[in-house]
N, C-alpha and C. Protein backbone atom coordinates (compact mmCIF):
# COMPACT_ATOMS: atom_id res chain seq x y z
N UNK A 1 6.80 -17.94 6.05
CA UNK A 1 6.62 -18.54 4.75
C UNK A 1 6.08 -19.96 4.87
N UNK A 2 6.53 -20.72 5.91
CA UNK A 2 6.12 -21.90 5.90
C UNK A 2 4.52 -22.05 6.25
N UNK A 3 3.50 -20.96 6.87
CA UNK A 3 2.25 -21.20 6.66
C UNK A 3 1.54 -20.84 5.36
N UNK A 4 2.34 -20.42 4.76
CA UNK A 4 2.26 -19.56 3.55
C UNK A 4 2.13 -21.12 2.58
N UNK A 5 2.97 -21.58 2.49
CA UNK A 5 3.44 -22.63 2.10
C UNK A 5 2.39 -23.76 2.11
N UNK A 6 2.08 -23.86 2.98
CA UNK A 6 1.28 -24.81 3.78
C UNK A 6 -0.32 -24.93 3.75
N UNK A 7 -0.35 -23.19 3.41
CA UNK A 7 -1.57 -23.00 3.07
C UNK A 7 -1.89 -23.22 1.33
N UNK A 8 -0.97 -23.58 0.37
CA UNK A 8 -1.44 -24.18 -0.50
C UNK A 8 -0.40 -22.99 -1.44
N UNK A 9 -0.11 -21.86 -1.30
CA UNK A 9 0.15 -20.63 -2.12
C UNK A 9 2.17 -20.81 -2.19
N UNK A 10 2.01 -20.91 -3.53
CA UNK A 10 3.42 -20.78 -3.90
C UNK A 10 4.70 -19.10 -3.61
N UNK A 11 5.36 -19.23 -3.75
CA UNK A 11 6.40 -17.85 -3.48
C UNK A 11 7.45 -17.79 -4.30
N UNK A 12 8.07 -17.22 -4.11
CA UNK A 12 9.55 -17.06 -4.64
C UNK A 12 10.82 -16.79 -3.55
N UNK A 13 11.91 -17.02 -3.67
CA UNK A 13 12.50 -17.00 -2.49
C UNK A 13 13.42 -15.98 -3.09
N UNK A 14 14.39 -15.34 -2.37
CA UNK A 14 15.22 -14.22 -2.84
C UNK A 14 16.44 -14.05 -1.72
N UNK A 15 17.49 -13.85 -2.42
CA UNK A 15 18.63 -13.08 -1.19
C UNK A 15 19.66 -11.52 -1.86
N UNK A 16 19.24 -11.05 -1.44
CA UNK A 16 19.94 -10.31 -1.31
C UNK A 16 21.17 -10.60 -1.16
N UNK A 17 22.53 -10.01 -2.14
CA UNK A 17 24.09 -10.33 -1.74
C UNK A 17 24.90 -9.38 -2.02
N UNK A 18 25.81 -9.28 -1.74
CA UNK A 18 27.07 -8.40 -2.08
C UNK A 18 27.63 -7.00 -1.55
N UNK A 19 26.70 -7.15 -0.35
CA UNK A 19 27.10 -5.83 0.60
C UNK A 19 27.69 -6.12 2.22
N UNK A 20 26.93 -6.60 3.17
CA UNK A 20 27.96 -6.75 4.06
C UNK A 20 27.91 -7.86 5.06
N UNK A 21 27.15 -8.91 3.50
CA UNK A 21 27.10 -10.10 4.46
C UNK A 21 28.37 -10.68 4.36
N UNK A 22 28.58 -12.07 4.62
CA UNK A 22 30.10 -13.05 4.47
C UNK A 22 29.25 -14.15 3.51
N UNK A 23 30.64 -14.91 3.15
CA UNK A 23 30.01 -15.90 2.64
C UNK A 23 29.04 -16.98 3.22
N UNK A 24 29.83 -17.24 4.63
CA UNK A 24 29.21 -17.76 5.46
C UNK A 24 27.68 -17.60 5.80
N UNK A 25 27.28 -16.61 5.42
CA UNK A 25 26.04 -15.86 6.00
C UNK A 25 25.05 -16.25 4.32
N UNK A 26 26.04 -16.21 3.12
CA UNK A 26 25.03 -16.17 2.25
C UNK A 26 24.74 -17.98 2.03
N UNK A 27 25.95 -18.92 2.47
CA UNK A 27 25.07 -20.13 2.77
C UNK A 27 24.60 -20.96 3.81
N UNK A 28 24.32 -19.81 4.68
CA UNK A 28 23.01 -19.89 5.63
C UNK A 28 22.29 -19.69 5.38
N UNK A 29 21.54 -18.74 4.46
CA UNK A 29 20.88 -18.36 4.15
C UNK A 29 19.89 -19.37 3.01
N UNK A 30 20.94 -20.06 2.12
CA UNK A 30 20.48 -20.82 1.50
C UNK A 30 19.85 -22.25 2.23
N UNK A 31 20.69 -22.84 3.02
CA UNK A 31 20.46 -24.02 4.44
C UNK A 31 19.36 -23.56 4.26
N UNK A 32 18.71 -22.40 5.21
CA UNK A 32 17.40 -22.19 5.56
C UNK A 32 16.25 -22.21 4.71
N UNK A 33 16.74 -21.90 3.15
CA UNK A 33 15.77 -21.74 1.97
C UNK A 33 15.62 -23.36 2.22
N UNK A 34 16.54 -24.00 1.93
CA UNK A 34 16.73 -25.65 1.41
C UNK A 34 15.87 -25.83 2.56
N UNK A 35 16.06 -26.41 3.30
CA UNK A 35 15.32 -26.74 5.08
C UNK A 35 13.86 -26.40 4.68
N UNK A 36 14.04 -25.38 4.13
CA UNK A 36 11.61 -24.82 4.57
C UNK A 36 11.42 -25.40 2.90
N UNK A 37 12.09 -25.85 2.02
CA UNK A 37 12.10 -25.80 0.60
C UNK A 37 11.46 -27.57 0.80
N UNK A 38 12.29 -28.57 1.61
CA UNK A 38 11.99 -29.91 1.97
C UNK A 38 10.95 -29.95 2.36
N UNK A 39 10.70 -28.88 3.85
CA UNK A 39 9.64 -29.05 4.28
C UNK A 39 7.73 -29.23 3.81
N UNK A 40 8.10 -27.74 2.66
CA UNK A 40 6.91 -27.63 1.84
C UNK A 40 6.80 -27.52 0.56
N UNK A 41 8.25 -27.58 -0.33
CA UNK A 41 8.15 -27.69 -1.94
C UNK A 41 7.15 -26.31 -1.91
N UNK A 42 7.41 -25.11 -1.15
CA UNK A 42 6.45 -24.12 -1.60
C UNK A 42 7.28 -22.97 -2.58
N UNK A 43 8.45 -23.43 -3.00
CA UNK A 43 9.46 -22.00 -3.51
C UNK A 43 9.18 -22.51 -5.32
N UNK A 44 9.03 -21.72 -6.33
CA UNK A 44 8.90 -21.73 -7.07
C UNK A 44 10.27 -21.34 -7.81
N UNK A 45 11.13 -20.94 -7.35
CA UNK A 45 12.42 -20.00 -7.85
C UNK A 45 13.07 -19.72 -6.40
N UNK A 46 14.49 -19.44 -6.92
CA UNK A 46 15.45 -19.12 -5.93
C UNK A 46 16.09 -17.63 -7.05
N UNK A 47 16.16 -16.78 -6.58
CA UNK A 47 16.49 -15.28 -7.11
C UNK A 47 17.57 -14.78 -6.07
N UNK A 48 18.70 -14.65 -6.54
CA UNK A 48 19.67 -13.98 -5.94
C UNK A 48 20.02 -12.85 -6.26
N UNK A 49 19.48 -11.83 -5.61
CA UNK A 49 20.00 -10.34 -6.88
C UNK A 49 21.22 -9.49 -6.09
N UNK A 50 21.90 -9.36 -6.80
CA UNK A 50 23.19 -8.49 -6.45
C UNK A 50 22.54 -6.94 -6.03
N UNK A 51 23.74 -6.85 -4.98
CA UNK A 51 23.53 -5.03 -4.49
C UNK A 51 24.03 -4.41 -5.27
N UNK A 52 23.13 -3.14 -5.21
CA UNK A 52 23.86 -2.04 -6.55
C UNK A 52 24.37 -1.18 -5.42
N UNK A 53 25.83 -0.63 -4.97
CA UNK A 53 26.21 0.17 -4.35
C UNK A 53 25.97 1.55 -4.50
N UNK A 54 26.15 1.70 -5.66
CA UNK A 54 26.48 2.95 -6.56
C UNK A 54 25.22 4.05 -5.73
N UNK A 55 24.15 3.87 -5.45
CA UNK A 55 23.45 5.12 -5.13
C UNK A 55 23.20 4.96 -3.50
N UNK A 56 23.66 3.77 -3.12
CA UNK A 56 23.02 3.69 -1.72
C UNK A 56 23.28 4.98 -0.55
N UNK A 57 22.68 5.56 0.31
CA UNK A 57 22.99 6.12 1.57
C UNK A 57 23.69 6.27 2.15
N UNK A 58 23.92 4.67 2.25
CA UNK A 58 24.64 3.82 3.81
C UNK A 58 26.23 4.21 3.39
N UNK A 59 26.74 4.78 4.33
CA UNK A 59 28.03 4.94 3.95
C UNK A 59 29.06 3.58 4.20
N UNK A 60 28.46 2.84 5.20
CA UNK A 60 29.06 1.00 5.21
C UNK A 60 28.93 0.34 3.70
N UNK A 61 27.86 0.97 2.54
CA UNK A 61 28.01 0.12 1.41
C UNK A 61 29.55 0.52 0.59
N UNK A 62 30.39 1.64 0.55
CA UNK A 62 30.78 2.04 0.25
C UNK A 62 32.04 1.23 -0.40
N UNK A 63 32.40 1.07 -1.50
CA UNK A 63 32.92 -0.38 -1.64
C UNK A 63 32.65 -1.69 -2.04
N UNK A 64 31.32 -1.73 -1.63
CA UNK A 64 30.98 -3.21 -1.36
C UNK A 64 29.89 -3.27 -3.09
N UNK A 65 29.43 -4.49 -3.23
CA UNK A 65 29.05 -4.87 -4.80
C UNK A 65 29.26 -6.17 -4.81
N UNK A 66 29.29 -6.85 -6.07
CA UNK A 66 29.55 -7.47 -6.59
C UNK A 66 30.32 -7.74 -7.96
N UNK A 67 30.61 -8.40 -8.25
CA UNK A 67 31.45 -8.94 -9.31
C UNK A 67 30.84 -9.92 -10.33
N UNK A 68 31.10 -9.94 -11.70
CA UNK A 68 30.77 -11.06 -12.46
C UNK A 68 31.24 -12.48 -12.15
N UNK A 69 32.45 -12.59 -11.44
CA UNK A 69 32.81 -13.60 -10.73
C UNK A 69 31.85 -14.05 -9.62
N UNK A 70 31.96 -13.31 -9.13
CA UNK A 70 31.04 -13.49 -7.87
C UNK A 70 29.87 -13.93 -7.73
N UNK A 71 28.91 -13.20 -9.11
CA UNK A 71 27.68 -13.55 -9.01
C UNK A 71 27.57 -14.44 -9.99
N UNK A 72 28.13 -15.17 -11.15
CA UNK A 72 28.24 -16.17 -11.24
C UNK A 72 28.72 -17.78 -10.20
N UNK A 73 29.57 -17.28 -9.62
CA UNK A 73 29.65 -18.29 -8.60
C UNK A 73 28.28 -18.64 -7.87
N UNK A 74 28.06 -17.22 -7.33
CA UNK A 74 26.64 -17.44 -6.45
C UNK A 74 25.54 -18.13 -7.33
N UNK A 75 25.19 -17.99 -7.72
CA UNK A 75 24.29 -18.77 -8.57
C UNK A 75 24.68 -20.21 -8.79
N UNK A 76 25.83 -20.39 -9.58
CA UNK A 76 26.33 -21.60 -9.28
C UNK A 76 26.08 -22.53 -8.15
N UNK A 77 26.63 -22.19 -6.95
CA UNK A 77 26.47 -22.42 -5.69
C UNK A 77 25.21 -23.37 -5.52
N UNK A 78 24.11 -21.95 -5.81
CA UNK A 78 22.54 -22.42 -5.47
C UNK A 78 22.13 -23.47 -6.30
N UNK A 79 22.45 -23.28 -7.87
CA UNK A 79 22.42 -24.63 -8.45
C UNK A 79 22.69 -25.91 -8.04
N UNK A 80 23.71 -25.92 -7.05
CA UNK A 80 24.37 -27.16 -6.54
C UNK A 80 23.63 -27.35 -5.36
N UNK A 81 24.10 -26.63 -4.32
CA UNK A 81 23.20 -26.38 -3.17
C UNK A 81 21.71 -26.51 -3.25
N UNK A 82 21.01 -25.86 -3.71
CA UNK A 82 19.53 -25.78 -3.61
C UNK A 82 18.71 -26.48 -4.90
N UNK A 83 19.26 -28.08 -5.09
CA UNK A 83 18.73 -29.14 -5.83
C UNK A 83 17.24 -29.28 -5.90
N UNK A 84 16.72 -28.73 -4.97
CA UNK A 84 15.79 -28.95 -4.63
C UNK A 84 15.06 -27.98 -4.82
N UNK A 85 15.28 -26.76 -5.43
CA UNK A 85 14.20 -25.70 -5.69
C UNK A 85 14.51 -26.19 -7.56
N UNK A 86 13.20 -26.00 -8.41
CA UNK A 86 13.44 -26.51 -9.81
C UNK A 86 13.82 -25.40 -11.08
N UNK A 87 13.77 -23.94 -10.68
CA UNK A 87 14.27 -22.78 -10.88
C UNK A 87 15.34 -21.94 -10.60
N UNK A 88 16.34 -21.34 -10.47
CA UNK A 88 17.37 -20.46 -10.14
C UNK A 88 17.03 -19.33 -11.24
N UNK A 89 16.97 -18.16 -11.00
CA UNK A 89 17.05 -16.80 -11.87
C UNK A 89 18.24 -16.22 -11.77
N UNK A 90 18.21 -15.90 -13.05
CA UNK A 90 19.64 -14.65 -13.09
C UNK A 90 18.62 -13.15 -13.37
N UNK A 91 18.62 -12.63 -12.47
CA UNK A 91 17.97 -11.35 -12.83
C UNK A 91 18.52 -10.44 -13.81
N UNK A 92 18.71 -10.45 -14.93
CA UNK A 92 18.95 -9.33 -16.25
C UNK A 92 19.38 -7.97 -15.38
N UNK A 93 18.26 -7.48 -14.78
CA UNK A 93 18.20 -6.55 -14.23
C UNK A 93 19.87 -5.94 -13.24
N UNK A 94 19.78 -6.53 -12.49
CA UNK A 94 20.68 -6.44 -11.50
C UNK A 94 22.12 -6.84 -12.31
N UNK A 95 22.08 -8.05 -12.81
CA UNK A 95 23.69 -8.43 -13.60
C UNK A 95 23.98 -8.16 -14.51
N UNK A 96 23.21 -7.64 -15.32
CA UNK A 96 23.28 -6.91 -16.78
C UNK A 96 23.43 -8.22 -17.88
N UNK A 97 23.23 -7.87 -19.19
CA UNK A 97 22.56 -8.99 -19.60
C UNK A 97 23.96 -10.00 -20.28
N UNK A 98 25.05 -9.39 -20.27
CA UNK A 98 25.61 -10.38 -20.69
C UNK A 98 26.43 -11.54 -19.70
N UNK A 99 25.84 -11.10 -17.89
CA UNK A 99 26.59 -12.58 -16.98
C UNK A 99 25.29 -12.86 -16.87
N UNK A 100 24.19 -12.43 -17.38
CA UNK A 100 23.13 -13.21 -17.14
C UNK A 100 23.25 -13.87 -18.50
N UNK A 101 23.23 -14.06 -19.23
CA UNK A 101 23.53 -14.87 -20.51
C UNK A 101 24.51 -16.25 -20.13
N UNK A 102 25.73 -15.52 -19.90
CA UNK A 102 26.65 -16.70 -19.16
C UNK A 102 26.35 -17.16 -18.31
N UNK A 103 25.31 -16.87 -17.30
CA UNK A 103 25.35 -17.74 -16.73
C UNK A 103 23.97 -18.76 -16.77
N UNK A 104 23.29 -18.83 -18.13
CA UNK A 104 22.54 -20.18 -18.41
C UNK A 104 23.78 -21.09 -18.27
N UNK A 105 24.61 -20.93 -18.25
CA UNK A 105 25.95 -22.31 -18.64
C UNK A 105 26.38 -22.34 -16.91
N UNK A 106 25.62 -21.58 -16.21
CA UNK A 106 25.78 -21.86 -14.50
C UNK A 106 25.16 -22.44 -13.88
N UNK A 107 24.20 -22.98 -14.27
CA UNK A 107 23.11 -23.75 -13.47
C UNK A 107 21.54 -22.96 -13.73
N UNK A 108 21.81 -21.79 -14.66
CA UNK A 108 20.44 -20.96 -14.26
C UNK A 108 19.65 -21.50 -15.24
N UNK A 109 18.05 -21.46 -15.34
CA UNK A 109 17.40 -21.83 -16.26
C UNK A 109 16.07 -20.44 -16.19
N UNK A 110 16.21 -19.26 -15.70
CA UNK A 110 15.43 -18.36 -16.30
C UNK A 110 16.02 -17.20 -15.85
N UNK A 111 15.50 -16.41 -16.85
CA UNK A 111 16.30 -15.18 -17.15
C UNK A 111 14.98 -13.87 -16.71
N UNK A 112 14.43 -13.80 -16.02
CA UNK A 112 13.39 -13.21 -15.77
C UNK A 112 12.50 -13.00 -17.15
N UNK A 113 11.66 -12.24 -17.17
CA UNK A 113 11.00 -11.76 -18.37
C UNK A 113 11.36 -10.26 -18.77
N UNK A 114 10.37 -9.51 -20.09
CA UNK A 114 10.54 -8.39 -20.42
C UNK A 114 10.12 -7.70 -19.43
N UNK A 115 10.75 -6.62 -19.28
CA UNK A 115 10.02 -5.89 -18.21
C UNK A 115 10.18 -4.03 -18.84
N UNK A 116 8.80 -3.62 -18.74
CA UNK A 116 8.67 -2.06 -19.68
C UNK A 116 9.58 -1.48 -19.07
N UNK A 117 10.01 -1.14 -17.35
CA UNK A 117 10.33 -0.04 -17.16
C UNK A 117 11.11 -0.19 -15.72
N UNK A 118 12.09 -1.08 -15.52
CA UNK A 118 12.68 -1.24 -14.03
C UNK A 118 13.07 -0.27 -13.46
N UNK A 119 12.21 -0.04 -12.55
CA UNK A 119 12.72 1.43 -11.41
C UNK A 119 13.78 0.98 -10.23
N UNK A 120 13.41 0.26 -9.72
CA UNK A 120 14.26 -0.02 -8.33
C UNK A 120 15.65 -0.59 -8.66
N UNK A 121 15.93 -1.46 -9.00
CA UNK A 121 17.40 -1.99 -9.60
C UNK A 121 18.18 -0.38 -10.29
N UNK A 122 17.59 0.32 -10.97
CA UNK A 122 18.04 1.58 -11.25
C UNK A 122 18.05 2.53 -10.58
N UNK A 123 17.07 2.36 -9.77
CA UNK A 123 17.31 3.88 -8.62
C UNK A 123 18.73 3.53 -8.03
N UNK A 124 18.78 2.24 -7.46
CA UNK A 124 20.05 1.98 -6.88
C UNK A 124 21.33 1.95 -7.63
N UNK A 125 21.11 1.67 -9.17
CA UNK A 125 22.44 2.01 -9.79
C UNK A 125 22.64 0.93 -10.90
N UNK A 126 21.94 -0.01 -10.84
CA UNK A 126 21.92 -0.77 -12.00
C UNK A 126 22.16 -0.09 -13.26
N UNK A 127 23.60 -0.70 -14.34
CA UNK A 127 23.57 -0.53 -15.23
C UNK A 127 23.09 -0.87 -16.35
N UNK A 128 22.22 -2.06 -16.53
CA UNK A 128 21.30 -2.62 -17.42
C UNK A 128 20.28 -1.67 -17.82
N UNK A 129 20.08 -2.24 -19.43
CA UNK A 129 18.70 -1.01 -20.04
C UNK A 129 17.52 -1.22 -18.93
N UNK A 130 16.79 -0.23 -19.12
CA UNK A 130 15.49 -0.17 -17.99
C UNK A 130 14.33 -1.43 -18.70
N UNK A 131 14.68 -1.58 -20.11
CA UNK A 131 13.71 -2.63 -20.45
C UNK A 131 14.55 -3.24 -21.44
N UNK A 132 13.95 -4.68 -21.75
CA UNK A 132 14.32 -5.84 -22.60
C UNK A 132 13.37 -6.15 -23.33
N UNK A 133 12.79 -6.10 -25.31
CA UNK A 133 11.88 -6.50 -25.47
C UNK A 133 12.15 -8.26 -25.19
N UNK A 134 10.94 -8.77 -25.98
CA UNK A 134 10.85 -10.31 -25.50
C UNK A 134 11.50 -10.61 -27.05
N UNK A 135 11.81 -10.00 -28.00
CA UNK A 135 12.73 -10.13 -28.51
C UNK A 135 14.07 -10.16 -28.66
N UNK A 136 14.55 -9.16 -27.79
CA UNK A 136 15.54 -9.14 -27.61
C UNK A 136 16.25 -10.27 -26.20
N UNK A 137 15.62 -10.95 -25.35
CA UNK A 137 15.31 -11.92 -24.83
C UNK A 137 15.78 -13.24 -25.38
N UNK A 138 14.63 -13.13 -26.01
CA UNK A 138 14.43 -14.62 -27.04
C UNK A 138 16.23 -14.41 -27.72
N UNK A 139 16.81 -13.47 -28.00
CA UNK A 139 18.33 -13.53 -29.15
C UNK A 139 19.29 -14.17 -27.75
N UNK A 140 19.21 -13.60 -26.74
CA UNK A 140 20.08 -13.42 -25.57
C UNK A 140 20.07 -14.64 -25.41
N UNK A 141 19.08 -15.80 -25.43
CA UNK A 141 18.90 -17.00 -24.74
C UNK A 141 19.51 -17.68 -25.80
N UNK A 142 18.71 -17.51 -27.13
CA UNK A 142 19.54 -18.34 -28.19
C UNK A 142 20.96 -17.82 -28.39
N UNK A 143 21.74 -17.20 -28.48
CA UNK A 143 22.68 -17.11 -28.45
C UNK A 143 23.54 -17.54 -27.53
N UNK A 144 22.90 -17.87 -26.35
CA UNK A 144 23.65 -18.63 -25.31
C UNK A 144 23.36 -20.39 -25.66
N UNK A 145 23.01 -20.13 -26.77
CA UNK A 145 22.68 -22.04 -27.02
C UNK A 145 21.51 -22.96 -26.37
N UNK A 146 21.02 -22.10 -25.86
CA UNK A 146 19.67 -22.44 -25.00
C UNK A 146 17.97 -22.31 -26.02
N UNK A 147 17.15 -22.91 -25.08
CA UNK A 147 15.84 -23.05 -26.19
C UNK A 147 15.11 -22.04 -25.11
N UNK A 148 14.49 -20.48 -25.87
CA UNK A 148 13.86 -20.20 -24.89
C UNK A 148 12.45 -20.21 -24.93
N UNK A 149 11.64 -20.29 -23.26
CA UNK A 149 10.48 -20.87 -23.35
C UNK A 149 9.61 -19.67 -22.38
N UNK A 150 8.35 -19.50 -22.99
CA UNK A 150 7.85 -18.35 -22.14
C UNK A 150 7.28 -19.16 -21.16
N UNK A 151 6.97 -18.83 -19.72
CA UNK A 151 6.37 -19.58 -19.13
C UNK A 151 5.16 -17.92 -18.22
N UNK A 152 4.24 -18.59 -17.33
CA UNK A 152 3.37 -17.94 -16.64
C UNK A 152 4.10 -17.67 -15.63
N UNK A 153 3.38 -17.19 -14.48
CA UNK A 153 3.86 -16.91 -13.08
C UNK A 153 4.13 -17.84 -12.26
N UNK A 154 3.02 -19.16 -12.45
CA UNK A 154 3.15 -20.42 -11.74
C UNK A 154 4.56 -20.73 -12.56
N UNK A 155 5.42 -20.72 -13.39
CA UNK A 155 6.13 -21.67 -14.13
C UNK A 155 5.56 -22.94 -15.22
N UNK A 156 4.56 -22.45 -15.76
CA UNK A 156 3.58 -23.16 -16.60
C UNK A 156 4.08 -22.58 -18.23
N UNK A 157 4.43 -23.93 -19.10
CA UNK A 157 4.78 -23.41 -20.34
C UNK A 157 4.07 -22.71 -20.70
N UNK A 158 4.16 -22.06 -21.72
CA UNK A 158 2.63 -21.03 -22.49
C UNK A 158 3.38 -21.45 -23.91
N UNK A 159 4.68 -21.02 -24.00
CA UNK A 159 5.29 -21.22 -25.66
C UNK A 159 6.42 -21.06 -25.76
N UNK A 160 7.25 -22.54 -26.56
CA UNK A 160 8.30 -22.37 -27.21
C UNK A 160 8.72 -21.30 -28.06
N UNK A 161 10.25 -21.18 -28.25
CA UNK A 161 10.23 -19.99 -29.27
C UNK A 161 11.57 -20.80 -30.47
């Protein structure tokens, strides 16, 4: 990532949580985001998406998940921790929409966008609808007391709502 970075092109950073790492491991993970994050200001967002157990293979997931506790904390965390990236997401998708709601009041400031038709978060077991209009969006944010704002891919306003 860091030539990536370097070469001028922005990213997104992501971790995976709630299956059989430790905590320990998930803020290492962040260290290392923060560390290449100083180095090149190339992360546009920090995305933490929870494991969906429910359909996996692996018979080691068996058990393992996350919690609304949990993944509110985590996020939290990165808010504190990773000062330095100017985004945190709560993926709708993965947390379903009402700890992604709560947790604008965690440090998060985007909620992903509408999306027609999420396959992967659902193959694995996600209980969230497969889509969100941008209406129904726009209620979720205001109702959490928040102003919501569409932005591009770079993170470029386009429009208040």
């Amino acid at each position: 990532m860091e030539e990536v970075h370097r070469a001028g092109l922005k990213s997104n950073a992501t971790m995976l949580y709630g299956h059989l790492e430790s905590f320990a491991d998930r803020v290492d993970h962040m260290r290392r985001l923060r560390e290449l994050q100083d180095r090149t200001g190339g992360f546009q967002v920090f995305i933490p998406l929870a494991f969906q157990p429910e359909n996996s293979p692996l018979t080691i997931t068996k058990g393992t998940g996350t919690t609304g506790v949990d993944d509110l904390k985590t996020l939290a965390i990165a808010r504190i921790y990773l000062d330095n990236f100017d985004n945190i997401k709560a993926y709708w998708v993965m947390l379903g929409e009402k700890v992604a709601q709560v947790a604008l009041a965690f440090g998060v400031n985007d909620l992903d966008g509408t999306v027609v038709e999420e396959k992967i978060g659902h193959d694995a077991g996600a209980a969230s609808p497969q889509a969100l209009s941008r209406d129904g969006i726009i209620a979720l944010i205001r109702k959490a007391g928040r102003e919501p704002v569409e932005r591009d891919t770079l993170y470029n306003e386009l429009r208040t709502y």
